[in-house]
C-alpha atoms as a PDB file:
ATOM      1  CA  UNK A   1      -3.995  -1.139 -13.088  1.00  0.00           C
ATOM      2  CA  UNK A   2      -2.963   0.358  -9.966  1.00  0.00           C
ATOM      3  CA  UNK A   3      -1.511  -1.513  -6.849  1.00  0.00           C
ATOM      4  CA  UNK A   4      -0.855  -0.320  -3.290  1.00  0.00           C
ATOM      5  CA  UNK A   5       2.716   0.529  -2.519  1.00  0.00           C
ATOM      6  CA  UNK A   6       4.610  -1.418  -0.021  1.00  0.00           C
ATOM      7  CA  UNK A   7       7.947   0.405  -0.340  1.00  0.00           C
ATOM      8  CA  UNK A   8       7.664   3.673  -0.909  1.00  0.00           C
ATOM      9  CA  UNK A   9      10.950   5.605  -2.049  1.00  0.00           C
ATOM     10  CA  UNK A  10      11.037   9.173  -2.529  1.00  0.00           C
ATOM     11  CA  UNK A  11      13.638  10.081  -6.143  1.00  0.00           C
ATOM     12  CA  UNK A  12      16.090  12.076  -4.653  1.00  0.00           C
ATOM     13  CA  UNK A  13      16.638  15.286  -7.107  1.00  0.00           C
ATOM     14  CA  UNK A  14      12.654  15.423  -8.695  1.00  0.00           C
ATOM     15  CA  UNK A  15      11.185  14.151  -5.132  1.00  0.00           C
ATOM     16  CA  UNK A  16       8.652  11.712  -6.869  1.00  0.00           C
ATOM     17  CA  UNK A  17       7.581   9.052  -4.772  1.00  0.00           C
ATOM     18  CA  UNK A  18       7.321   5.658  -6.432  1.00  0.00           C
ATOM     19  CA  UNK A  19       7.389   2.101  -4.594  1.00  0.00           C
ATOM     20  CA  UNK A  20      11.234   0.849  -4.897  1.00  0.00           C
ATOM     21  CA  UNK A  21      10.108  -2.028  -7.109  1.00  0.00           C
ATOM     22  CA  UNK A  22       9.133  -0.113  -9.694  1.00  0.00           C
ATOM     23  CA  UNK A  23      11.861   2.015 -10.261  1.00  0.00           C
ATOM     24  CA  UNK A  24      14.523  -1.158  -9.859  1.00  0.00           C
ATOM     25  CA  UNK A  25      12.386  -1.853 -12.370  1.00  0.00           C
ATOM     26  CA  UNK A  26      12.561   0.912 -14.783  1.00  0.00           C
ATOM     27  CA  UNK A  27      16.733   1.487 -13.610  1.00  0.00           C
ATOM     28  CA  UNK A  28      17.177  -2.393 -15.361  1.00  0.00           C
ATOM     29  CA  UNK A  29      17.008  -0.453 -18.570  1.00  0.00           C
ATOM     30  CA  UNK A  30      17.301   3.404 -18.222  1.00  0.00           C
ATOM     31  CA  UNK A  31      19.967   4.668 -15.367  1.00  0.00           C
ATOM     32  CA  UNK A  32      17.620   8.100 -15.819  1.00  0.00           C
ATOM     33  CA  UNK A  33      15.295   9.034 -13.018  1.00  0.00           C
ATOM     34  CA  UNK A  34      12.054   9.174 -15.010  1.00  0.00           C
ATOM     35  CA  UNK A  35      10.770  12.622 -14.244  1.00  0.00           C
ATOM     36  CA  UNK A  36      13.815  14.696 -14.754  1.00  0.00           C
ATOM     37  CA  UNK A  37      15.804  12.238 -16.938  1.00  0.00           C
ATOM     38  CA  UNK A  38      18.988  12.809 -14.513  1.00  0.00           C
ATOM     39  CA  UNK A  39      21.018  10.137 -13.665  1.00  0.00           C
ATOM     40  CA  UNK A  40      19.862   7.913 -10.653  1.00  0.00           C
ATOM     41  CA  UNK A  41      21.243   4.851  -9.156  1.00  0.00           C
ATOM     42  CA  UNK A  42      19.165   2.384  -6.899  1.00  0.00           C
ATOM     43  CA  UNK A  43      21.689   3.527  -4.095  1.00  0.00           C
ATOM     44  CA  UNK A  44      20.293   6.996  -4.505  1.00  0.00           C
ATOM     45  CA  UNK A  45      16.770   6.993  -3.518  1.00  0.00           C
ATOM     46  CA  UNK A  46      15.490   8.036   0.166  1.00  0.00           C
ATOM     47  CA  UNK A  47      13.322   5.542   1.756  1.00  0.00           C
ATOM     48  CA  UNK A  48       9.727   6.809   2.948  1.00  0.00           C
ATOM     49  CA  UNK A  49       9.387   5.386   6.174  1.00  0.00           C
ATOM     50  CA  UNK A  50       6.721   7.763   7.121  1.00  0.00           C
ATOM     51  CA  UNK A  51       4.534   7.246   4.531  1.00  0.00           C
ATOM     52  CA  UNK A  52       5.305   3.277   4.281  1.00  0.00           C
ATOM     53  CA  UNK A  53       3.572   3.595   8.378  1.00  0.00           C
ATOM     54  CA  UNK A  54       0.704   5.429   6.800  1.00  0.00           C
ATOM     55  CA  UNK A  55       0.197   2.478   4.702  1.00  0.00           C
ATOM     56  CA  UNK A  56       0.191  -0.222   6.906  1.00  0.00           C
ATOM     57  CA  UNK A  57      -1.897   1.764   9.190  1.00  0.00           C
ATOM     58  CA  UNK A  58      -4.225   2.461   6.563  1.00  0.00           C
ATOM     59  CA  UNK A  59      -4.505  -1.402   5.678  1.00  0.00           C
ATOM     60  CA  UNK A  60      -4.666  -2.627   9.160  1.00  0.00           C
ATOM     61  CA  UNK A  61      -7.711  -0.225   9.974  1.00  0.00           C
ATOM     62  CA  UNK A  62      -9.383  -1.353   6.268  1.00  0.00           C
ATOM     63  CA  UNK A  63      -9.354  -5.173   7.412  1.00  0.00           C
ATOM     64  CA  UNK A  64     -10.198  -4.313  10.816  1.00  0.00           C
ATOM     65  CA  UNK A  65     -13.101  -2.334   9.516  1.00  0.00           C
ATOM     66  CA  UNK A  66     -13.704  -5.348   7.161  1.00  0.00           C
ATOM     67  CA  UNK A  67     -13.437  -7.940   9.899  1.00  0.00           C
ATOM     68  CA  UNK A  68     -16.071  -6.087  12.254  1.00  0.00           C
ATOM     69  CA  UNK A  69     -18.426  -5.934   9.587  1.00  0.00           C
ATOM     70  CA  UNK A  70     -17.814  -9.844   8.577  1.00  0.00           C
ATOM     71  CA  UNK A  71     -18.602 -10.304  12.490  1.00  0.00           C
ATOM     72  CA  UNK A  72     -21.778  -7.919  12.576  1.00  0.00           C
ATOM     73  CA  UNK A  73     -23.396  -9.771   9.723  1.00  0.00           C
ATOM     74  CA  UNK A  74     -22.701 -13.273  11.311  1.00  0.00           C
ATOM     75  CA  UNK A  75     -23.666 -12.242  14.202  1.00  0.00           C
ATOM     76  CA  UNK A  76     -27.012 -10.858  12.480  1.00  0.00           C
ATOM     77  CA  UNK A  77     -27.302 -13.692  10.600  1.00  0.00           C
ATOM     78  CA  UNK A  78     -27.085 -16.387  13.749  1.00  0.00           C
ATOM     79  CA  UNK A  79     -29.348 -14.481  14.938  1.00  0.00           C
ATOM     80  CA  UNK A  80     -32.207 -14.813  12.826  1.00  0.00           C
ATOM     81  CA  UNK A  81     -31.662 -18.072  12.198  1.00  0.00           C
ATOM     82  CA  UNK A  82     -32.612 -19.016  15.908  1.00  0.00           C
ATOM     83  CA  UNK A  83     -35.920 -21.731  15.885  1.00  0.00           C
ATOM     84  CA  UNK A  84     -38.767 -19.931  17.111  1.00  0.00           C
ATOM     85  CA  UNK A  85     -40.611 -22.249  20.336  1.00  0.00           C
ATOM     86  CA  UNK A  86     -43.115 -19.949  20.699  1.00  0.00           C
END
């Protein structure tokens, strides 16, 4: 399954960008960068901060988007469920 990263880290010698909990993961039992196999230390990779923004600006606009929706269909839906007095 595939999750959203929330710490993106860019490998410094193969340039792969994983989120940082993953590869503190994978470092816990292979000091190898995955891609290249050199060695890597946690200390080594670069953090992402520009793509880290482009997530959380991507998310924000995705619930905003979801929120405006939520309010269009209430707003529909109080609509139509006004008594007629006619």
């Amino acid at each position: 399954m595939a999750t959203l990263m929330e710490d993106p880290v860019t490998l410094p010698i193969s340039k792969q960008v994983v989120d940082r909990s993953t590869i503190q993961s994978h470092l816990l039992s292979d000091p190898h960068d995955p891609f290249n196999r050199t060695p890597l230390k946690i200390e080594d990779v670069i953090p992402n901060d520009v793509l880290r923004e482009e997530i959380q600006t991507w998310k924000a606009n995705l619930l905003a988007q979801k929120m405006a929706e939520r309010n269009a269909a209430a707003a529909s839906t109080a609509g139509s469920d006004a008594m007629d007095t006619s």
